[in-house]
Protein backbone atom coordinates (compact mmCIF):
# COMPACT_ATOMS: atom_id res chain seq x y z
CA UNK A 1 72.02 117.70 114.42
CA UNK A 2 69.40 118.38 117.11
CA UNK A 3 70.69 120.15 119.88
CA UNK A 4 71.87 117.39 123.01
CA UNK A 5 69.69 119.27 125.43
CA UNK A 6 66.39 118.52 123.35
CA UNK A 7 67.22 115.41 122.29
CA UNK A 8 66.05 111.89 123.85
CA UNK A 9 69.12 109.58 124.30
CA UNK A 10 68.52 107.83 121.17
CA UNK A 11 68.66 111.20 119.35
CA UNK A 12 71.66 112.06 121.15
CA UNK A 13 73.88 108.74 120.81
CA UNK A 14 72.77 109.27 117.00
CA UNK A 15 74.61 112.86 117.07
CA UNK A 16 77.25 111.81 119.12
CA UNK A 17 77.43 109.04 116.24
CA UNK A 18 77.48 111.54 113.50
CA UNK A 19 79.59 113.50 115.32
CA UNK A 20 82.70 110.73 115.51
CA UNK A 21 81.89 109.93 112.22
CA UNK A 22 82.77 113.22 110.75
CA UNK A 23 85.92 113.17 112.95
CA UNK A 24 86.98 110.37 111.27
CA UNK A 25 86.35 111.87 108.12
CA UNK A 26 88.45 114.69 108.37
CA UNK A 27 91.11 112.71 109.36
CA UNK A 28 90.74 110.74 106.68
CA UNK A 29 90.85 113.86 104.04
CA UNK A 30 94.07 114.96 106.23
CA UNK A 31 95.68 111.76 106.10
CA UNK A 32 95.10 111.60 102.02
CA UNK A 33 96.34 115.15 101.71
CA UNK A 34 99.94 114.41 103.92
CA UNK A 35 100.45 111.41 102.11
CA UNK A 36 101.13 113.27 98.88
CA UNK A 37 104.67 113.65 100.07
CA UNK A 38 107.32 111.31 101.67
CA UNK A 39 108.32 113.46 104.21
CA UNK A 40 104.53 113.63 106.02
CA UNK A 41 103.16 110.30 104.68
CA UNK A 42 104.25 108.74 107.79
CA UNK A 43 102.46 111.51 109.94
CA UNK A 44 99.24 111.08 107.36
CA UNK A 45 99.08 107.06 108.00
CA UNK A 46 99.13 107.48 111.92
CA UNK A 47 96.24 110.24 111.53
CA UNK A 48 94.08 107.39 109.37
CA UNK A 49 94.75 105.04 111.96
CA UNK A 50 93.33 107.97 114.37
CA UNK A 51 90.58 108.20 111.64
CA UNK A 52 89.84 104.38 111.57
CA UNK A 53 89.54 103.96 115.28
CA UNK A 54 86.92 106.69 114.97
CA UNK A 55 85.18 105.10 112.90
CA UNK A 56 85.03 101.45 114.54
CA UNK A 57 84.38 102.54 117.65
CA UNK A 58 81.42 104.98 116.74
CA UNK A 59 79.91 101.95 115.09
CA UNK A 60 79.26 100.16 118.82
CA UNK A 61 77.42 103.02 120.05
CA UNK A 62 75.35 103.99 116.79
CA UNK A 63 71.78 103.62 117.87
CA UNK A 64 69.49 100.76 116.35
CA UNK A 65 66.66 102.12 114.46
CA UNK A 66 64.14 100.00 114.72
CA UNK A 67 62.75 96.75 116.95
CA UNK A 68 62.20 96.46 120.44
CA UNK A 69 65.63 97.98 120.95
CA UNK A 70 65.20 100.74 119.06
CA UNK A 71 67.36 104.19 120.47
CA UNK A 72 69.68 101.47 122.44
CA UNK A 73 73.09 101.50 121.17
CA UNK A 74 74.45 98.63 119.00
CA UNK A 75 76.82 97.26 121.88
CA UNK A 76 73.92 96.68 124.57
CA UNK A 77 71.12 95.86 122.20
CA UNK A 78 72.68 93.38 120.04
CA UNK A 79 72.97 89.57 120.67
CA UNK A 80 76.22 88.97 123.64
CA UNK A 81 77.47 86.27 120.50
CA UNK A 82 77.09 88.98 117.65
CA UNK A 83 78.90 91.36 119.46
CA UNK A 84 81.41 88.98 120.64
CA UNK A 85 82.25 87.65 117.13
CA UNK A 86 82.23 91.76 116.07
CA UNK A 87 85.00 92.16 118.42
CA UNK A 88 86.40 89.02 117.72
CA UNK A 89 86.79 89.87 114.33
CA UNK A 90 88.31 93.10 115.29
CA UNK A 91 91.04 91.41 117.63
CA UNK A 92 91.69 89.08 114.75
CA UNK A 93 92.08 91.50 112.36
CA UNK A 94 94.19 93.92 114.41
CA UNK A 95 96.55 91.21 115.30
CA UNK A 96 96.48 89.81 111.59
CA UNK A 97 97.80 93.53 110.65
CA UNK A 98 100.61 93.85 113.06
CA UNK A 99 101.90 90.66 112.42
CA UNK A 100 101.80 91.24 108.32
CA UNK A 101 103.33 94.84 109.00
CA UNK A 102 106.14 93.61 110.86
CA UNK A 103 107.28 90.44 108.66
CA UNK A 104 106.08 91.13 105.11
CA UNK A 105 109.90 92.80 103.38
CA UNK A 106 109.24 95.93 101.45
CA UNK A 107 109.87 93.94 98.10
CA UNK A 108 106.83 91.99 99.31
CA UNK A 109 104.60 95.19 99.73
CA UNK A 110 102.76 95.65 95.55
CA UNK A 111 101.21 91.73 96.34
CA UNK A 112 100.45 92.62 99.93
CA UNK A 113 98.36 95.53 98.48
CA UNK A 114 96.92 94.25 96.13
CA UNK A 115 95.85 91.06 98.35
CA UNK A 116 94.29 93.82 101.24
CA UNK A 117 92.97 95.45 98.44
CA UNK A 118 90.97 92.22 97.32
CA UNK A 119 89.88 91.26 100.77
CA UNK A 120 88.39 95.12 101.13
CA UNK A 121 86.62 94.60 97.84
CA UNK A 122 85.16 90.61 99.00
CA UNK A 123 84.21 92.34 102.20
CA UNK A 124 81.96 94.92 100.98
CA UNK A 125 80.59 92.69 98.32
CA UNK A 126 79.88 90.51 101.27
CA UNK A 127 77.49 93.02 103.23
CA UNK A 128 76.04 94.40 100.07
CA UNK A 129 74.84 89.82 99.87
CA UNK A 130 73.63 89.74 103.00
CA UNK A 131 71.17 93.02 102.68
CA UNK A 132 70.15 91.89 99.91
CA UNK A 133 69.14 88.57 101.04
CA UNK A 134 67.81 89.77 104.24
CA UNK A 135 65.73 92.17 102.47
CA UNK A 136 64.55 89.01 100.09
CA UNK A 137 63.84 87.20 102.73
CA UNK A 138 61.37 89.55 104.86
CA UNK A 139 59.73 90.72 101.92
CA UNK A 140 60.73 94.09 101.96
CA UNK A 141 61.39 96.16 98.36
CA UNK A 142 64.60 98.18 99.18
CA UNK A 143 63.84 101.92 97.46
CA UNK A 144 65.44 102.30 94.12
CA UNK A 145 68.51 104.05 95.01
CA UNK A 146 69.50 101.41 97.72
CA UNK A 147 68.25 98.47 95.30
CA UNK A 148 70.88 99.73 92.97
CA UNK A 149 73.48 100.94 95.34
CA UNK A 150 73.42 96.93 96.35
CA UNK A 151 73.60 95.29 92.58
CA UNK A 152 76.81 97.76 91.94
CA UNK A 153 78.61 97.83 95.45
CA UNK A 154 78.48 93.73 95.07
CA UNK A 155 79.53 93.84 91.13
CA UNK A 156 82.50 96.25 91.71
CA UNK A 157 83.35 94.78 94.97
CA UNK A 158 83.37 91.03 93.56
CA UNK A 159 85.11 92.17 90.29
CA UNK A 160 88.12 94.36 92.37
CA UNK A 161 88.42 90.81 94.89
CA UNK A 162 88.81 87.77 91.63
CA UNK A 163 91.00 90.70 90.29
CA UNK A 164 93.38 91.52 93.12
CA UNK A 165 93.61 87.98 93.41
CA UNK A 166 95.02 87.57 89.80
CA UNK A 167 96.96 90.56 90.41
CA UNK A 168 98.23 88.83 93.81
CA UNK A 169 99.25 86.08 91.90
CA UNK A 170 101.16 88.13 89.25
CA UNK A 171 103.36 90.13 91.40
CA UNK A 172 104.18 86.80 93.35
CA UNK A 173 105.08 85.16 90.71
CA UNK A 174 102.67 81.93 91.48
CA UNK A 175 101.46 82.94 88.00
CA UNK A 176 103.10 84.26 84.78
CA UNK A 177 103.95 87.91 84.99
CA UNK A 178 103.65 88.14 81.34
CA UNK A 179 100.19 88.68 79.54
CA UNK A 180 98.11 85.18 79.86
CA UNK A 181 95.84 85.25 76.75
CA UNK A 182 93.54 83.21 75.13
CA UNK A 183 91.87 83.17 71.31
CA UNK A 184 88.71 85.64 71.81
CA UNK A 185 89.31 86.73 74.75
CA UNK A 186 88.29 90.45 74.42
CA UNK A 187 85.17 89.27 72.90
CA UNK A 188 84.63 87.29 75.71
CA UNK A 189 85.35 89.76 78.54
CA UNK A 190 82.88 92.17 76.04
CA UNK A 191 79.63 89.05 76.20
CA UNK A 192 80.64 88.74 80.12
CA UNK A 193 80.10 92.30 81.00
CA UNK A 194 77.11 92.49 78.58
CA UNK A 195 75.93 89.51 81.03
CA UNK A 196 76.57 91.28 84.05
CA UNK A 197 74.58 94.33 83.18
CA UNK A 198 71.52 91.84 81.91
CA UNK A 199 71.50 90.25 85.07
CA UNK A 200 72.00 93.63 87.02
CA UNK A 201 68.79 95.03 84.89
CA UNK A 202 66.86 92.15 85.74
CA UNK A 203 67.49 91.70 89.70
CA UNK A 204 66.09 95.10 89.72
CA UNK A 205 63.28 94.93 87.14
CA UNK A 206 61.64 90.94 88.59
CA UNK A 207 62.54 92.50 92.20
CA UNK A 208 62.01 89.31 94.59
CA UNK A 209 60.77 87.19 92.20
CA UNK A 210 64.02 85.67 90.33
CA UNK A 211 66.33 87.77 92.57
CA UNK A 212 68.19 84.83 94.42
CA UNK A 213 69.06 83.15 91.79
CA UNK A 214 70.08 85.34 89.46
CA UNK A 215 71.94 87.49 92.18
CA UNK A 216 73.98 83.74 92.60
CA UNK A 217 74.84 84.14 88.63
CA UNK A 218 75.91 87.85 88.75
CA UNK A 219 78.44 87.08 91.56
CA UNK A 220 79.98 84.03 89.70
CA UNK A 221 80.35 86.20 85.89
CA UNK A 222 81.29 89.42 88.30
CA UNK A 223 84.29 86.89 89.72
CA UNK A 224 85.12 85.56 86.37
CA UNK A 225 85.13 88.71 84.77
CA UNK A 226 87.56 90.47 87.51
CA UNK A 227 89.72 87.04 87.06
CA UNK A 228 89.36 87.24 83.05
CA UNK A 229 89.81 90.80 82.60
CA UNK A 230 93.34 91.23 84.43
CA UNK A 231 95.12 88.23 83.20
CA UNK A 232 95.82 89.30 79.75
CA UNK A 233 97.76 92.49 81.46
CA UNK A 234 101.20 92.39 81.93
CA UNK A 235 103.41 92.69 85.19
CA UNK A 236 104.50 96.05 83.97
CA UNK A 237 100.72 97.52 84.18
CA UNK A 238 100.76 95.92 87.32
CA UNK A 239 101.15 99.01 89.55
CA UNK A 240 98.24 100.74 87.32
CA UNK A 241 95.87 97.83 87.93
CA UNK A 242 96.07 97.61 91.03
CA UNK A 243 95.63 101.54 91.72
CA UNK A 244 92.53 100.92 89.59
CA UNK A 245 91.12 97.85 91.26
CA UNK A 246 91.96 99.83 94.94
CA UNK A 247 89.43 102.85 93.21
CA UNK A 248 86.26 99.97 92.34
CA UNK A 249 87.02 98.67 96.13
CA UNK A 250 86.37 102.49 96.84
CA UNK A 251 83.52 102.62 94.55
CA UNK A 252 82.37 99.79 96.16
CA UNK A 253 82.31 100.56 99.30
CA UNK A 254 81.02 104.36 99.20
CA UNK A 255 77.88 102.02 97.62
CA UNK A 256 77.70 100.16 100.26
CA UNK A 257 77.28 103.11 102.75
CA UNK A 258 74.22 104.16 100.73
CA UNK A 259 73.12 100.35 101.27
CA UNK A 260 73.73 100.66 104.85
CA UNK A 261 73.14 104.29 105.74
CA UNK A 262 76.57 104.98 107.03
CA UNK A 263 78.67 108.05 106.74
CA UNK A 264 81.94 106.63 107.53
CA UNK A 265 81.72 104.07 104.53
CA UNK A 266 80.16 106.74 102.40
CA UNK A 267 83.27 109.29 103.00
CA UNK A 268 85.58 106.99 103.23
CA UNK A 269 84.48 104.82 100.29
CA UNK A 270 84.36 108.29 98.29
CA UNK A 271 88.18 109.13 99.13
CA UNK A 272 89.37 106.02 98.43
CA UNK A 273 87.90 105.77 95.02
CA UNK A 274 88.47 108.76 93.63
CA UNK A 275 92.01 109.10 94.86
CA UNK A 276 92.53 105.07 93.45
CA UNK A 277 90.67 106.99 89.93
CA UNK A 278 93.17 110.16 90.16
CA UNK A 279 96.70 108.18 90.74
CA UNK A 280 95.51 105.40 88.27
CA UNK A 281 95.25 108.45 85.88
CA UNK A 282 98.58 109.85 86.91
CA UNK A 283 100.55 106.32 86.49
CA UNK A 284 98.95 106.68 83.00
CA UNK A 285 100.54 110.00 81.76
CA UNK A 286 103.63 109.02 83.83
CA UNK A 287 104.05 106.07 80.86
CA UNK A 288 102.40 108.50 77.87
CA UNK A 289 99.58 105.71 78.11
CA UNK A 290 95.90 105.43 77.75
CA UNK A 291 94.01 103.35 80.52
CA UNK A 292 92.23 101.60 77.60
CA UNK A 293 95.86 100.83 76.16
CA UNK A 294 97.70 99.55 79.66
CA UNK A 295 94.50 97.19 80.08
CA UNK A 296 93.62 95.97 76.56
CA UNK A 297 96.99 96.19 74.73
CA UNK A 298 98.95 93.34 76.63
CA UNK A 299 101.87 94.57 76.82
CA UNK A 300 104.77 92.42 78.06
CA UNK A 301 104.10 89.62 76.29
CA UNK A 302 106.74 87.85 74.49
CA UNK A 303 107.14 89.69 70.98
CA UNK A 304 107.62 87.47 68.05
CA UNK A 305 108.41 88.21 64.82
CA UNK A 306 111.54 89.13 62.10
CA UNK A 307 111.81 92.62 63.57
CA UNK A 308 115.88 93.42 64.41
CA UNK A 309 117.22 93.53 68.04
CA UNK A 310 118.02 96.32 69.64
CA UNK A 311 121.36 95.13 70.03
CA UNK A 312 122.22 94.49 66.35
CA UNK A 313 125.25 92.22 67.04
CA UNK A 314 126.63 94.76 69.42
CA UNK A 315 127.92 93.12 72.48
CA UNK A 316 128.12 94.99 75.98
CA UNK A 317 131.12 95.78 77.82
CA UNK A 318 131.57 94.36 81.26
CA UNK A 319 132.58 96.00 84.27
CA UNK A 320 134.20 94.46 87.44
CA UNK A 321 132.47 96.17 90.59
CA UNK A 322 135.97 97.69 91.32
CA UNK A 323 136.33 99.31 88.00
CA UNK A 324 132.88 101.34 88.96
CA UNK A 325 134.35 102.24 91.93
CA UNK A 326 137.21 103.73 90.12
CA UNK A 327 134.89 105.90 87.56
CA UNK A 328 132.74 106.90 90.66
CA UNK A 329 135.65 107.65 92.71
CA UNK A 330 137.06 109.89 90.13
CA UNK A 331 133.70 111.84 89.30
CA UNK A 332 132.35 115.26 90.73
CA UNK A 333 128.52 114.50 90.04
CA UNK A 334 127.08 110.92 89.90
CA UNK A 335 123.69 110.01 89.52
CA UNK A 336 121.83 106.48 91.08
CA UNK A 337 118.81 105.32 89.59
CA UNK A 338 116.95 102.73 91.47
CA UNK A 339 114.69 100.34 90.06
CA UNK A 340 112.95 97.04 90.67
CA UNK A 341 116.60 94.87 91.05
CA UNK A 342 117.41 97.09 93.79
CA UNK A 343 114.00 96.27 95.06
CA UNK A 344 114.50 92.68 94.69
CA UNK A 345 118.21 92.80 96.23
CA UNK A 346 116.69 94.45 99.26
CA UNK A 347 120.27 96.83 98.41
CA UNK A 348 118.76 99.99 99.40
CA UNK A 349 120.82 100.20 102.78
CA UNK A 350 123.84 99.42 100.38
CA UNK A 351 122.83 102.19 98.41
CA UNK A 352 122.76 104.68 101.25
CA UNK A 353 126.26 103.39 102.48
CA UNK A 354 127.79 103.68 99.30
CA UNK A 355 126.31 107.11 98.76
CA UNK A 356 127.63 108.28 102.24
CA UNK A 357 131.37 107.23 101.51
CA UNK A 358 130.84 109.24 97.92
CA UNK A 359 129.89 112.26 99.57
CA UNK A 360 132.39 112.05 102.45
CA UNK A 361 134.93 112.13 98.71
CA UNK A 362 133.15 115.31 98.23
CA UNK A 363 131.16 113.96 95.41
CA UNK A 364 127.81 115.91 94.74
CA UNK A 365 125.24 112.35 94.10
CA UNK A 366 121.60 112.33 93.42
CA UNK A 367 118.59 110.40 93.39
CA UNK A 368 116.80 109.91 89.80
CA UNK A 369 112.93 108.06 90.90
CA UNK A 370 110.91 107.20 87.67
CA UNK A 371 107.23 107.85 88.80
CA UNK A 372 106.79 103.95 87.12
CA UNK A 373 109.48 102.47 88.84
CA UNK A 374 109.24 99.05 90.51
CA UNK A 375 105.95 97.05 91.20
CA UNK A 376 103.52 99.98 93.09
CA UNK A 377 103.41 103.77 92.81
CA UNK A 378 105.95 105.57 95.03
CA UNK A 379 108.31 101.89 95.42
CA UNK A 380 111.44 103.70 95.01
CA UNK A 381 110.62 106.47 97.13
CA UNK A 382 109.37 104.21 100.16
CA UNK A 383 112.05 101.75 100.02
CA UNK A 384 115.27 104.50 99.81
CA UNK A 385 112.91 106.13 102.98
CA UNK A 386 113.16 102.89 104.72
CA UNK A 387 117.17 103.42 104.13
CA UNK A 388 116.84 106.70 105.70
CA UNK A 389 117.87 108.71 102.29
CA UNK A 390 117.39 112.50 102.66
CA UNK A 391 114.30 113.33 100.65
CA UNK A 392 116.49 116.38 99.14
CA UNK A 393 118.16 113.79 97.31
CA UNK A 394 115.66 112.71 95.35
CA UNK A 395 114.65 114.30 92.00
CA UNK A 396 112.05 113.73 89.98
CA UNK A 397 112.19 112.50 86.02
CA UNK A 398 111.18 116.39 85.19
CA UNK A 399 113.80 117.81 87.89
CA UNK A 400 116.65 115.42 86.98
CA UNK A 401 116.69 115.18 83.08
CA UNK A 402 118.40 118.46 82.58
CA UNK A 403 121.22 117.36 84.82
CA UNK A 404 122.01 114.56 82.86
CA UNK A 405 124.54 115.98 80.31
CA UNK A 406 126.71 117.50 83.15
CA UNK A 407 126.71 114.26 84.88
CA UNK A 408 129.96 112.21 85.38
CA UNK A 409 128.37 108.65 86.31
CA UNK A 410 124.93 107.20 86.29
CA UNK A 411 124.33 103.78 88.20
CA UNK A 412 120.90 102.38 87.26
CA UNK A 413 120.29 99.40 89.44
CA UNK A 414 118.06 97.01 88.13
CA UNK A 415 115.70 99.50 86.29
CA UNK A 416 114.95 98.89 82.61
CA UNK A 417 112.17 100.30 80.55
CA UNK A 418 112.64 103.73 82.01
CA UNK A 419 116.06 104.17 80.68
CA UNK A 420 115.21 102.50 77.34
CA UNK A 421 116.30 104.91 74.55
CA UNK A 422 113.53 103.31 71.86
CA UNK A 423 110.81 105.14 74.13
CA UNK A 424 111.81 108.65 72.41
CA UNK A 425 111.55 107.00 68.56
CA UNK A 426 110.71 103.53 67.65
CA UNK A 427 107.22 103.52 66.98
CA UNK A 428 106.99 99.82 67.37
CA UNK A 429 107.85 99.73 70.67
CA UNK A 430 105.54 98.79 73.45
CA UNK A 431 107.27 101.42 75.76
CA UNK A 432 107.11 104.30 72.83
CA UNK A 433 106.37 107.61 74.23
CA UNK A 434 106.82 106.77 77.73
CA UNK A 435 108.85 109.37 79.04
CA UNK A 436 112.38 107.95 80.47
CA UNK A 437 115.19 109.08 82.61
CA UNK A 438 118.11 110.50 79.73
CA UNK A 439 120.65 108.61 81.64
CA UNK A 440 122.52 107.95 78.25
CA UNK A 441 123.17 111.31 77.98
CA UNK A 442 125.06 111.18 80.78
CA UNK A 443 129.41 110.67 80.28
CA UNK A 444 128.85 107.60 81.74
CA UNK A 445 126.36 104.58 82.56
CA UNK A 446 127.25 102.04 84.57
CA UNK A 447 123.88 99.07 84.89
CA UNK A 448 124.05 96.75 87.47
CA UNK A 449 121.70 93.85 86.39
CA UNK A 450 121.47 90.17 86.62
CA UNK A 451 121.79 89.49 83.01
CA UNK A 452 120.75 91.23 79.94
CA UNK A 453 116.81 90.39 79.90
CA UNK A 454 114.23 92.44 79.20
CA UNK A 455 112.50 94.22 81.06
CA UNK A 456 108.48 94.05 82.21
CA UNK A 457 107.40 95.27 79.05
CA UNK A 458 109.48 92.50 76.96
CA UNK A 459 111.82 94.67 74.87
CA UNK A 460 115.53 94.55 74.69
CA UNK A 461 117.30 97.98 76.07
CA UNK A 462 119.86 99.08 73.41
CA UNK A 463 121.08 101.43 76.17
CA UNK A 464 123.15 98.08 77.20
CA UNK A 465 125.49 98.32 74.27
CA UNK A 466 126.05 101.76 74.36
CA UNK A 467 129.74 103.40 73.72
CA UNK A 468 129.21 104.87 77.03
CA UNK A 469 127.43 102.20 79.15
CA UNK A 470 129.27 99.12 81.09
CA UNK A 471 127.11 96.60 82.60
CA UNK A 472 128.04 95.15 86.05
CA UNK A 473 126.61 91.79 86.27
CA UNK A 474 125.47 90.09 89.31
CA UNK A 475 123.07 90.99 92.37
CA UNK A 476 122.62 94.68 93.52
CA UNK A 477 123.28 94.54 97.09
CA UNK A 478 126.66 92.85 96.23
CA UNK A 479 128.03 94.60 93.56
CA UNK A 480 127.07 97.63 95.63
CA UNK A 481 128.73 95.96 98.66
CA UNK A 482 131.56 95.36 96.75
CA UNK A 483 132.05 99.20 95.03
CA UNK A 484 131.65 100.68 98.43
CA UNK A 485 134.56 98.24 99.69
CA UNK A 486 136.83 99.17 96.93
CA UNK A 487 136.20 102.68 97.40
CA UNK A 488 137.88 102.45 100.86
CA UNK A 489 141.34 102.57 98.72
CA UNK A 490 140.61 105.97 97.45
C-alpha cells in the first residue's frame, strides 16, 4: 500500500479500497471458523453480514482505472442510472432476504440453499458473459490467465446454477426425489463434458474469431450438463450435492475475481469453495462413501429384484403414544434421535417439551444427531437450536454409541437409514458401511414414523421388526404431543 501522505487521491481511495476489502476478509475467515459450532454460529453469521457490508460498500468508492474518470470513485464517476440500478439491485436484494428469512420454515431451509446457491452460481457466470463480450466487442485479447479465469468461472458457475436448480426441485418435491435415469446416461454426461472442454480449448485457441458463438454453445452443454449430471442422484445424496455445487459456486466466483481484479470475490470465492470441497468430503466419510459413489451410483432408486425383505414375514409391533409414555416414564436414561419426520412435523418444540417434563421425572435424556441426518448438513442441530435445546445435550454418533447398551429407551423420530442395522453387514445394501446410530442395542426402541417406508436410500429397515422395537404410527409432533400429555399422570 503506498503510504496516504504520498499518495494522490486516486492512490489513496485505492488503499482505502484494499484496506475495507481485507476487513471484510477477515471477517469472513472469522465467521467460517465460529460457524464450526452451534453455540457461536449465530455470532459467526452476524460477523459475515459485518464482512459483506464491507465488501459492498468498498465497491462504490473503488477507484476507476481508466477513462476520463480515471482515480474518481465508482459512485461519482459512473452513469446516475448505473448507479441507481446498482443500488436498486441492492435494496431489492436486501429486502428479498429479509422477507425469505422471516417466512421460509426451517423444513424449507436444504431447497432454499440450494436455490441461493444456484442464483450465486448464475450470477457470477453472468459477469464472467459480460467481460467476455465486452472484451469481444472492443477488440481487446484478455491475457491468458484472465482469458481462462473467464471460460471456467462461467462453466462452473452455469453448471452449479442448472444444478441447484435440479437439486431445488428435488428437495421440493416438484420432481422425483428418487434417482431420474435414462439408458446411457453416464456415457452421455462423459461426451457432454468432453464437449465442454472442446469448446473451452477452442474459445481460447480462435480467441475473437469464433468466440461468440461458441461461448453461446458452452453455456447451453455447461446448463445441460449441471441439469443432466444431478438428476440421476438420489434425495439421500442430496445434502452432499448441494455442499458440492455451493464449492463450484465458490470456485466460480474466486475466478471471477481474477476476471475482475477484485479481492473481495477472490477471498471470498476461495473460502467458500474450499470449505463447500472440505464439508462435501466430510458428509462423505460421515456415510463410509466415495464422492464418485454418492454421484454416479444412484442410490435411492427403487431396487428390483428376487432379493428377500428385510422383514422376512416378521410383522412390527404397534405402540399407542400412551404406552411410550409409560416405558419412558419408567426409564432412568432415554435417548431421542431426530431425523427428517421430525423435520417435516416441525415437532422439535414438542421434543423440547417432552424432554423438559422427562427431566423434571429425574430422567437423565440425550440427544443422538447423525452427521447425515435430514436434507442439509447440521439439520438436526439447527432445528433442535431453534427449540432452544441445550447444546450439552447433544452427542455425536462417536460420543453416543457407547451409551447405547445402558440405555432404557430410544425414540427415533422419523430417521431411517441411520439406524438401519444392514449398514454393519449386508453387502448388498446401498447404505453398507455407513456408520449408524446402535440404537438397537439399546433395551428399548420406540420409532415414531408415518408408515413403514423406506427410507431416502430405498431399503427396508429390519430394525422395525425387532424383539425390542415398537413403532408408533402417525405424525411426530402429535404422537409427541400426545406422550408428553400422558406423562402428566405419572
Amino acid at each position: 500500500m503506498i503510504p496516504l501522505a504520498q499518495a494522490t487521491a486516486g492512490e489513496s481511495l485505492l488503499n482505502w479500497a484494499d484496506l475495507g476489502y481485507l476487513i471484510a476478509a477477515i471477517c469472513f475467515i472469522m465467521a467460517l471458523k465460529l460457524m464450526n459450532s452451534p453455540i457461536t454460529a449465530r455470532k459467526g453469521n452476524w460477523i459475515s453480514v459485518v464482512g459483506m457490508l464491507f465488501a459492498i460498500g468498498v465497491t462504490f468508492i473503488y477507484p476507476m482505472e481508466s477513462g476520463p474518470h480515471a482515480g474518481e470513485p465508482l459512485s461519482t464517476s459512473m452513469p446516475a442510472l448505473n448507479l441507481g440500478l446498482m443500488l436498486g439491485a441492492v435494496a431489492v436484494g436486501s429486502i428479498f432476504s429479509v422477507i425469505l428469512s422471516r417466512k421460509i420454515a426451517m423444513t424449507s431451509m436444504p431447497q432454499l440453499v440450494a436455490a441461493l446457491n444456484g442464483l450465486g452460481g448464475g450470477s457470477v457466470a453472468l459477469v464472467s458473459l459480460y467481460e467476455f463480450m465486452d472484451a469481444a466487442h472492443q477488440g481487446q485479447v484478455p491475457p491468458p490467465v484472465q482469458a481462462i479465469s473467464t471460460v471456467l468461472s462461467v462453466i462452473i458457475g452455469t453448471i452449479s446454477f442448472s444444478g441447484s436448480i435440479i437439486a431445488f426441485g428435488k428437495l421440493q418435491e416438484i420432481l422425483p426425489g428418487r434417482p431420474m435415469t435414462f439408458p446411457g446416461q453416464k456415457a452421455f454426461n462423459g461426451v457432454l463434458a468432453a464437449v465442454v472442454v472442446g469448446l473451452a480449448l477452442a474459445i481460447l485457441v480462435f480467441g475473437q474469431g469464433l468466440s461468440i458463438p461458441l461461448f453461446s454453445l458452452l453455456i447451453v452443454a455447461s446448463f445441460v450438463l449441471g441439469i443432466s449430471g444431478v438428476t440421476p442422484i438420489g434425495g439421500a445424496d442430496m445434502p452432499v450435492v448441494i455442499s458440492l455445487l455451493n464449492s463450484f459456486t465458490g470456485v466460480s466466483a474466486g475466478l471471477a475475481g481474477f476476471v475482475l481484479m477484485n479481492t473481495a470475490l477472490l477471498i471470498g470465492g476461495g473460502l467458500v469453495g474450499a470449505s463447500g470441497l472440505i464439508l462435501t468430503l466430510l458428509m462423505c466419510t460421515a456415510m463410509n462413501r466415495t464422492l464418485a459413489n454418492v454421484l454416479f451410483a444412484g442410490v435411492g432408486a427403487p431396487i428390483t429384484g428376487g432379493g428377500p425383505s428385510a422383514f422376512a414375514g416378521k410383522q412390527p409391533k404397534s405402540y399407542a403414544p400412551e404406552d411410550a409414555a409409560i416405558l419412558l416414564a419408567n426409564a432412568e436414561h432415554v435417548v431421542i434421535v431426530p431425523g427428517y419426520g421430525m423435520a417435516v412435523a416441525q415437532a422439535q418444540h414438542q421434543v423440547k417439551e417432552m424432554a423438559t417434563k422427562l427431566q423434571s421425572m429425574g430422567i437423565d435424556v440425550k440427544y443422538a444427531v447423525h452427521p447425515v441426518a435430514g436434507r442439509m448438513p447440521g439439520h438436526m442441530n439447527v432445528l433442535l437450536a431453534e427449540a432452544d435445546v441445550p447444546y450439552e445435550q447433544l452427542y455425536e454418533l462417536e460420543q453416543i454409541n457407547p451409551l447405547f447398551p445402558e440405555t432404557d429407551v430410544v425414540l427415533v423420530l422419523g430417521a431411517n437409514d441411520v439406524v438401519n442395522p444392514a449398514a454393519r453387514y449386508d453387502k448388498s445394501s446401498p447404505i453398507y458401511g455407513m456408520p449408524i446410530l446402535d440404537v438397537d442395542k439399546a433395551k428399548t426402541v420406540l420409532v415414531s414414523k408415518r408408515s413403514m417406508g423406506v427410507g431416502f436410500a430405498g431399503v427396508d429397515n429390519e430394525l422395525f421388526v425387532y424383539d425390542n422395537t415398537a413403532m408408533i404410527f402417525g405424525n411426530a409432533k402429535t404422537t409427541v404431543q400426545k406422550i408428553t400429555q400422558a406423562l402428566d399422570n405419572y
